[in-house]
N, C-alpha and C. Protein backbone atom coordinates (compact mmCIF):
# COMPACT_ATOMS: atom_id res chain seq x y z
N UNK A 1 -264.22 170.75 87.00
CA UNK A 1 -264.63 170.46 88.35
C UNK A 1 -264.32 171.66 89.25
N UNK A 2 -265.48 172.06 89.93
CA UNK A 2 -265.08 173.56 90.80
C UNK A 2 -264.60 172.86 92.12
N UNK A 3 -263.64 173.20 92.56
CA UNK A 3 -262.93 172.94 94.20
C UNK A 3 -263.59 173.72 95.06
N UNK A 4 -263.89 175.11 94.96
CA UNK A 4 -264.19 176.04 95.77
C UNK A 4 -264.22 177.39 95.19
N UNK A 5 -264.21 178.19 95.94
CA UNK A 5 -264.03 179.70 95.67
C UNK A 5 -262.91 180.61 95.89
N UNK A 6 -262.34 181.13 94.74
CA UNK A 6 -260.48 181.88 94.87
C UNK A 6 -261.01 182.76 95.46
N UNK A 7 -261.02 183.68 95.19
CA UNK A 7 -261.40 185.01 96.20
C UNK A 7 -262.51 185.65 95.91
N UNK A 8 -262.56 186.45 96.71
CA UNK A 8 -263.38 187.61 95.72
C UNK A 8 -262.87 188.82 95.75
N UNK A 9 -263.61 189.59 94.76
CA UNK A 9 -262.75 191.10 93.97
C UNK A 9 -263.57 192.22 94.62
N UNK A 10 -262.73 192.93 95.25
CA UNK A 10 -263.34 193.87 95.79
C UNK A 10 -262.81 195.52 94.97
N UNK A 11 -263.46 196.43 94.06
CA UNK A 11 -263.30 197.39 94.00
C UNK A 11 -262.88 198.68 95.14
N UNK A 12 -261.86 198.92 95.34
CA UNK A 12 -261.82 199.97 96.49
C UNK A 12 -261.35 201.74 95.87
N UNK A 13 -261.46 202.62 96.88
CA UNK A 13 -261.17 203.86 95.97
C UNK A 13 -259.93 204.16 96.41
N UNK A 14 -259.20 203.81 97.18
CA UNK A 14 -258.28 204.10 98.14
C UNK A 14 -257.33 202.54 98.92
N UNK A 15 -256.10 202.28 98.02
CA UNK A 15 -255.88 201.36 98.43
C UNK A 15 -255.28 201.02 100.01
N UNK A 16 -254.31 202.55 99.99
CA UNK A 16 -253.83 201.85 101.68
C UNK A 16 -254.62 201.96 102.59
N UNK A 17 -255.89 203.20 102.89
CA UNK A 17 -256.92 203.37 103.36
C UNK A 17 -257.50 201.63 103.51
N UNK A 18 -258.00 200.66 102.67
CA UNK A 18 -258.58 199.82 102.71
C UNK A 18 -257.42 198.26 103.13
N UNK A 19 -255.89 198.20 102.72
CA UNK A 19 -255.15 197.35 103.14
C UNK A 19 -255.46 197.87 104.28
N UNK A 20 -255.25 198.96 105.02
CA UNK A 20 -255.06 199.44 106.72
C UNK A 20 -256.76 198.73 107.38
N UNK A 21 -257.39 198.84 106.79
CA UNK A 21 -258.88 198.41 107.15
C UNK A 21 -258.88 196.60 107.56
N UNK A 22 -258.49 196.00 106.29
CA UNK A 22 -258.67 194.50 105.96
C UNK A 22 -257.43 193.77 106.97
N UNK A 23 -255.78 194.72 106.76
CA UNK A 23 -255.16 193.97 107.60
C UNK A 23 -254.90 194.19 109.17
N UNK A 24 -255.38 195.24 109.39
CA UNK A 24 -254.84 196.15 111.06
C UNK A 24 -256.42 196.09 111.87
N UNK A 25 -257.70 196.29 110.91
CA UNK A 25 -258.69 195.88 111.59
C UNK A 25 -259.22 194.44 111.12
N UNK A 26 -259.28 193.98 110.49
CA UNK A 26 -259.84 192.54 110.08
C UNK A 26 -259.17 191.49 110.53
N UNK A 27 -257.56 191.87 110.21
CA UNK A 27 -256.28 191.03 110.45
C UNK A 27 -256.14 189.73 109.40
N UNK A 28 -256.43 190.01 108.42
CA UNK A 28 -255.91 189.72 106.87
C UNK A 28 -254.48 190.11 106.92
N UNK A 29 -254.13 188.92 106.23
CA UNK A 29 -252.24 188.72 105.96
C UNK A 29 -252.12 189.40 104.36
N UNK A 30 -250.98 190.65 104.29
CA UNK A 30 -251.22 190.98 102.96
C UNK A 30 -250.34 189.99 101.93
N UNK A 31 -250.51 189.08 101.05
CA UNK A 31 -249.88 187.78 100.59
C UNK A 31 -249.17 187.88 98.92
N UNK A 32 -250.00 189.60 98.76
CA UNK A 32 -249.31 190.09 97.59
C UNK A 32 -249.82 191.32 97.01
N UNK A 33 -248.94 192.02 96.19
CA UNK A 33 -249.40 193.26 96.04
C UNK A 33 -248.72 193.60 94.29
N UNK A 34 -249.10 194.54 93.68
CA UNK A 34 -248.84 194.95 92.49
C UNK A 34 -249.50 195.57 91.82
N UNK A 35 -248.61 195.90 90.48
CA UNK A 35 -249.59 196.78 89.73
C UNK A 35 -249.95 195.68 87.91
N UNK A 36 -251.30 195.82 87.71
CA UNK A 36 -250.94 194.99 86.57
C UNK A 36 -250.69 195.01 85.50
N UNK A 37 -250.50 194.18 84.42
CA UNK A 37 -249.10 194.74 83.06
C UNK A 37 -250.33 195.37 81.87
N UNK A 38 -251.43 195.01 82.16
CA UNK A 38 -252.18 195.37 80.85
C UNK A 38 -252.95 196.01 80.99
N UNK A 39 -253.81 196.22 82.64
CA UNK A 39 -254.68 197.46 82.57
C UNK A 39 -254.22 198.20 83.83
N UNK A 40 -254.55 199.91 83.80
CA UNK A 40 -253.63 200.38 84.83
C UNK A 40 -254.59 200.21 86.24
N UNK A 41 -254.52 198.81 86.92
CA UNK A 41 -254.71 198.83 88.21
C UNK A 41 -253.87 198.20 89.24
N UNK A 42 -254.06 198.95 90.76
CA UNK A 42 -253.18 197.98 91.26
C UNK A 42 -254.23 196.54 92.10
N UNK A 43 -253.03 195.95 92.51
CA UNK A 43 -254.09 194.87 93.02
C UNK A 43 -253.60 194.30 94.14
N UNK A 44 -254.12 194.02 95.19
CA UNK A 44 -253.63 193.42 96.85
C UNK A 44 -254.39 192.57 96.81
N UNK A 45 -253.66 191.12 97.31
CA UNK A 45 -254.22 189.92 97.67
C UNK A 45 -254.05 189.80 99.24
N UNK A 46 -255.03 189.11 100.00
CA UNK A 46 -255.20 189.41 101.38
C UNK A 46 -255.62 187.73 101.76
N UNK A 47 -255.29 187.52 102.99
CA UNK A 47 -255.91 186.00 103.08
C UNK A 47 -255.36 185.88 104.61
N UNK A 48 -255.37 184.51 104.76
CA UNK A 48 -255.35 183.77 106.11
C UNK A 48 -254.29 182.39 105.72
N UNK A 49 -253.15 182.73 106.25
CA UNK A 49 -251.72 181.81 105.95
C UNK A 49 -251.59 181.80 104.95
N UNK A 50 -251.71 180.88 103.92
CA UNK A 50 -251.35 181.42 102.50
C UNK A 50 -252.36 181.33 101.18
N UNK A 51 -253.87 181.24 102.28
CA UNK A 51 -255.03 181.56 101.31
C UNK A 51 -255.79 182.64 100.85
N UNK A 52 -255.53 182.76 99.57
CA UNK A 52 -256.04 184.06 99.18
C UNK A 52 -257.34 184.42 99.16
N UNK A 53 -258.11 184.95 100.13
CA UNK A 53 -259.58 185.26 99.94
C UNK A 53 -260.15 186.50 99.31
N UNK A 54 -259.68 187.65 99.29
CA UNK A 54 -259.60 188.73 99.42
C UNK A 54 -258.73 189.35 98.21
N UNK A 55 -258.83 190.03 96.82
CA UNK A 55 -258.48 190.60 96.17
C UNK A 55 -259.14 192.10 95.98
N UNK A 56 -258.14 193.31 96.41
CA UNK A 56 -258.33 194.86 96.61
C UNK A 56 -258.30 195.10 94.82
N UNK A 57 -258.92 196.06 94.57
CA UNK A 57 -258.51 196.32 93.24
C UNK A 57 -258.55 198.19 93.10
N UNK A 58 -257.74 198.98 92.76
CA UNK A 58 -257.57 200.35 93.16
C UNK A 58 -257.68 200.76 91.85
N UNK A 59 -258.12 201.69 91.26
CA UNK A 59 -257.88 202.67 89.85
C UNK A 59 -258.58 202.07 88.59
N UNK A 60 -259.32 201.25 88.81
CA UNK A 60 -260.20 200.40 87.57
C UNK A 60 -261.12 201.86 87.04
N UNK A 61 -260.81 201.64 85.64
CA UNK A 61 -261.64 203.43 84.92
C UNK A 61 -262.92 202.72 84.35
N UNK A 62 -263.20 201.48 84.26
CA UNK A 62 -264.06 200.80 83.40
C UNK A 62 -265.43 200.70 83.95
N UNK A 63 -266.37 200.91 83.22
CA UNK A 63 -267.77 200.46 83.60
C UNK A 63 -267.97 199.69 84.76
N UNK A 64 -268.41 199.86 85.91
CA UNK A 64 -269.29 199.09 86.73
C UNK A 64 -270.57 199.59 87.09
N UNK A 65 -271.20 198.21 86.88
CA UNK A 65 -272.39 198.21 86.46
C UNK A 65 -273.07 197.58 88.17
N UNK A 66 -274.34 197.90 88.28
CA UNK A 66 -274.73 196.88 89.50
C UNK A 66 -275.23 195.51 89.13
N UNK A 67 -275.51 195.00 87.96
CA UNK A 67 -275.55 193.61 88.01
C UNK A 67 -274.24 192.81 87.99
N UNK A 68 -274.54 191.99 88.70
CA UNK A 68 -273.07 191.22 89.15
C UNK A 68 -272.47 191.56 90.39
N UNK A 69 -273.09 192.69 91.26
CA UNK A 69 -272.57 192.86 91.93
C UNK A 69 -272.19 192.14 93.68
N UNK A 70 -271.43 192.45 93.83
CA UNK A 70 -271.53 191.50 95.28
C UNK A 70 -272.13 192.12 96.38
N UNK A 71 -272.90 191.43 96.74
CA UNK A 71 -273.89 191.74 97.77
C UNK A 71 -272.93 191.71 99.04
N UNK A 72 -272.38 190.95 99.53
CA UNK A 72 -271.61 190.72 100.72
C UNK A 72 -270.31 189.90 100.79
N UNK A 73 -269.64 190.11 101.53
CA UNK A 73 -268.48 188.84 101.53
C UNK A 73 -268.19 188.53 103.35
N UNK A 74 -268.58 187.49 103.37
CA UNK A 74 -268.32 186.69 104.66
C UNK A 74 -267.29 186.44 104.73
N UNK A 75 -267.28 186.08 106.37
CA UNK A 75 -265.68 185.66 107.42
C UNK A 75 -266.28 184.95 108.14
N UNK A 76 -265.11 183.69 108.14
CA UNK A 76 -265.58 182.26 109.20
C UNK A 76 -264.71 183.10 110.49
N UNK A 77 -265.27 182.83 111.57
CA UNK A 77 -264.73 183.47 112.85
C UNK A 77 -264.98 182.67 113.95
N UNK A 78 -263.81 182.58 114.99
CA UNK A 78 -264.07 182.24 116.03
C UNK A 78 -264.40 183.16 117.09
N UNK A 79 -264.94 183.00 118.10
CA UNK A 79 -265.84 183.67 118.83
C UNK A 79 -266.32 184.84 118.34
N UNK A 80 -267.26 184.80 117.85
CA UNK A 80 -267.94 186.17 117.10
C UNK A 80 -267.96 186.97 118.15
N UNK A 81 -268.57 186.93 119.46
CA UNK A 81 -269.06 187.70 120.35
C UNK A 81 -267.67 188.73 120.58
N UNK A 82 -266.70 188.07 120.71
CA UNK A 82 -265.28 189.36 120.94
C UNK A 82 -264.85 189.96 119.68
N UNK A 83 -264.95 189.26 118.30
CA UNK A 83 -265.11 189.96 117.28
C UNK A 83 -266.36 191.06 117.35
N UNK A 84 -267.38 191.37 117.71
CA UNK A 84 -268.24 192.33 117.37
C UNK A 84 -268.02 192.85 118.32
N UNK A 85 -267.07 192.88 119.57
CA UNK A 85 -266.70 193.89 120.54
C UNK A 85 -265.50 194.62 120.31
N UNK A 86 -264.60 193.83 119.21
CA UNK A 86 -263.40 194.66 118.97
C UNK A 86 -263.68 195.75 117.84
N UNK A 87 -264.81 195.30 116.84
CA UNK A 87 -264.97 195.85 115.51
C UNK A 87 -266.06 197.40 116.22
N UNK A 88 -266.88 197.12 117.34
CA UNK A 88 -267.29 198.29 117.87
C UNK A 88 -265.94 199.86 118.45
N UNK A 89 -265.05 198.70 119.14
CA UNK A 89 -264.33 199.50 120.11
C UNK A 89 -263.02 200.09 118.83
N UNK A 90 -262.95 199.80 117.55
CA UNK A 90 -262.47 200.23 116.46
C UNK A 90 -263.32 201.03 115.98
N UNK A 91 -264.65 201.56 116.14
CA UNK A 91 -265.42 202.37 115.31
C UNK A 91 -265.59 201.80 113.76
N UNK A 92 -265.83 200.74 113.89
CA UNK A 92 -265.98 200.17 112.88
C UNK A 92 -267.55 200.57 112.65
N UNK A 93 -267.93 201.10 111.35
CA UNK A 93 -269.16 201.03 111.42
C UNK A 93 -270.21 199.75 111.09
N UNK A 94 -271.25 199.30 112.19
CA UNK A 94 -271.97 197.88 111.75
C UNK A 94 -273.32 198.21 111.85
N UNK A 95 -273.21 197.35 110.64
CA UNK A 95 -274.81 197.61 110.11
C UNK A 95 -275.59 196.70 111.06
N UNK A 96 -275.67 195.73 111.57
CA UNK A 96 -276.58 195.27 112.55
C UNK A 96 -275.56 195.67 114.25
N UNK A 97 -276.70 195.75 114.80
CA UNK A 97 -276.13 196.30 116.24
C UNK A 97 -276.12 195.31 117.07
N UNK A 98 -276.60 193.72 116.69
CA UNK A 98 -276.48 192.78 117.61
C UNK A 98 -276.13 191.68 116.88
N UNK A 99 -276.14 190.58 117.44
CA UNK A 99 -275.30 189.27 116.86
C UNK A 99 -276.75 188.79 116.34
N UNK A 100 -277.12 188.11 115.16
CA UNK A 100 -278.11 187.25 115.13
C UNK A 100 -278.05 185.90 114.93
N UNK A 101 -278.85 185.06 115.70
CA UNK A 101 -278.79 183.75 115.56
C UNK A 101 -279.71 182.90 115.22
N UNK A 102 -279.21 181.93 114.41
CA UNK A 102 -279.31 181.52 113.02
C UNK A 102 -279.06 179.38 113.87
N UNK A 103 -279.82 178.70 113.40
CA UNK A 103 -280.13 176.99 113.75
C UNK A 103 -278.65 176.68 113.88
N UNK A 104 -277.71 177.37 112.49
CA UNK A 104 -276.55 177.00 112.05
C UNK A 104 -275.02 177.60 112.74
N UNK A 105 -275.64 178.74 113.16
CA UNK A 105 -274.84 179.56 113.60
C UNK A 105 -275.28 181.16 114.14
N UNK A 106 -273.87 182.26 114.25
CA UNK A 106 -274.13 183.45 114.31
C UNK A 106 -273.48 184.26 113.48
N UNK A 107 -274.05 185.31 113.26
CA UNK A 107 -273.57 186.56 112.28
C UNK A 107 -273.55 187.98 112.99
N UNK A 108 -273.37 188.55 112.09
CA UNK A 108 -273.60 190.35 112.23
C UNK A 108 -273.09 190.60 110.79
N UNK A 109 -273.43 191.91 111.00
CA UNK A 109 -273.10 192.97 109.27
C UNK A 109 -272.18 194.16 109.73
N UNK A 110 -271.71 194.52 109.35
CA UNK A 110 -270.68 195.77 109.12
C UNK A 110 -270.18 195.90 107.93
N UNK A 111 -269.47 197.65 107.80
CA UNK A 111 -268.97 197.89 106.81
C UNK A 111 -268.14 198.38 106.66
N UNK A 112 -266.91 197.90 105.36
CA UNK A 112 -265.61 198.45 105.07
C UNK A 112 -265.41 199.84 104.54
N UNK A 113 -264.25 200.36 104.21
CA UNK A 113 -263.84 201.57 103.86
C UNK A 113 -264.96 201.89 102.74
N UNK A 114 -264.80 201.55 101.85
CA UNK A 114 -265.80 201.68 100.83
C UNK A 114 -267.83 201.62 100.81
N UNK A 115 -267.67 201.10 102.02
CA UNK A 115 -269.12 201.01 102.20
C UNK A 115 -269.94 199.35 101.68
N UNK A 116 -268.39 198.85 101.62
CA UNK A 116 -269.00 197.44 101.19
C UNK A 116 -269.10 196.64 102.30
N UNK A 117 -270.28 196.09 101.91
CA UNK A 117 -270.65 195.22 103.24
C UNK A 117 -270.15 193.73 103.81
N UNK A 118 -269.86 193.78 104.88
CA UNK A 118 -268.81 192.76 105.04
C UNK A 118 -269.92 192.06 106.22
N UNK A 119 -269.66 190.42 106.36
CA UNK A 119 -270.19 189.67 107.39
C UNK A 119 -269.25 189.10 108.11
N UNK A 120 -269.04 188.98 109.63
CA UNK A 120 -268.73 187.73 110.13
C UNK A 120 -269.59 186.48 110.68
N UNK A 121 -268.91 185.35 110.45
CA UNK A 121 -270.30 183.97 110.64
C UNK A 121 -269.35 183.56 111.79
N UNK A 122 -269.83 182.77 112.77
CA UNK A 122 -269.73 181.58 113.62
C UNK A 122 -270.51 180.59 113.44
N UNK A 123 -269.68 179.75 112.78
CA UNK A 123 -271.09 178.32 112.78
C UNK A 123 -270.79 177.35 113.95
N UNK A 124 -271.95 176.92 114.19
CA UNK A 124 -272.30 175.90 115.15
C UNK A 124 -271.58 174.58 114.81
C-alpha cells in the first residue's frame, strides 16, 4: 500500500553550494547529513519539521541517464506572491517571470544551483 511520496533525489555537483541554496534560500530544515557505507556519496536530507522531502546527493560517478529523470520538484507555499518577491530580490534565477494561475491554484518556475527546476504551488 503506497502512503505517499519519501522524497525525492536530487543529484547536485556541489553540496554546500546547494544545502546554502535549499536551506538559507528555500528555508528547508537540514534533518540529516552523511556519507554512505557502500557507495562513495554524500547525502543531505532536507524537509519541513521532521519531514523529509528533499534528498541532496553529491559525488555519484555512476551513469545518469535522462530517462527517469525528474522533470521538476514542487513546494506547497503559502502566499506565493511574497515567495516570488523574495526568490527575485535573492537573484534567484526564475524561469517564469510571473505567477500563473491555474482553477486550482498558483505557481511559478525557478531554478536551483544545479539548474534543476524547482516549482512553488499555492492551491486554492
Amino acid at each position: 500500500m503506497i502512503t505517499g511520496i519519501e522524497h525525492t533525489g536530487i543529484m547536485v555537483s556541489n553540496m554546500e553550494r546547494s544545502l546554502a541554496f535549499y536551506t538559507d534560500t528555500l528555508g528547508l530544515k537540514l534533518l540529516d547529513r552523511f556519507h554512505h557505507t557502500s557507495v562513495p556519496v554524500e547525502l543531505a536530507f532536507l524537509g519541513v519539521d521532521e519531514k523529509v522531502l528533499v534528498e541532496l546527493i553529491a559525488g555519484y560517478t555512476g551513469e545518469v541517464t535522462d530517462e527517469g529523470k525528474v522533470h521538476h520538484l514542487a513546494f506547497s507555499v503559502i502566499n506565493i506572491q511574497e515567495k516570488f518577491e523574495q526568490l527575485k530580490e535573492k537573484g534567484v534565477p526564475l524561469k517564469d517571470k510571473e505567477i500563473t494561475e491555474l482553477p486550482n491554484g498558483k505557481y511559478f518556475f525557478f531554478f536551483g544551483p544545479d539548474q534543476e527546476s524547482l516549482e512553488f504551488f499555492e492551491r486554492k
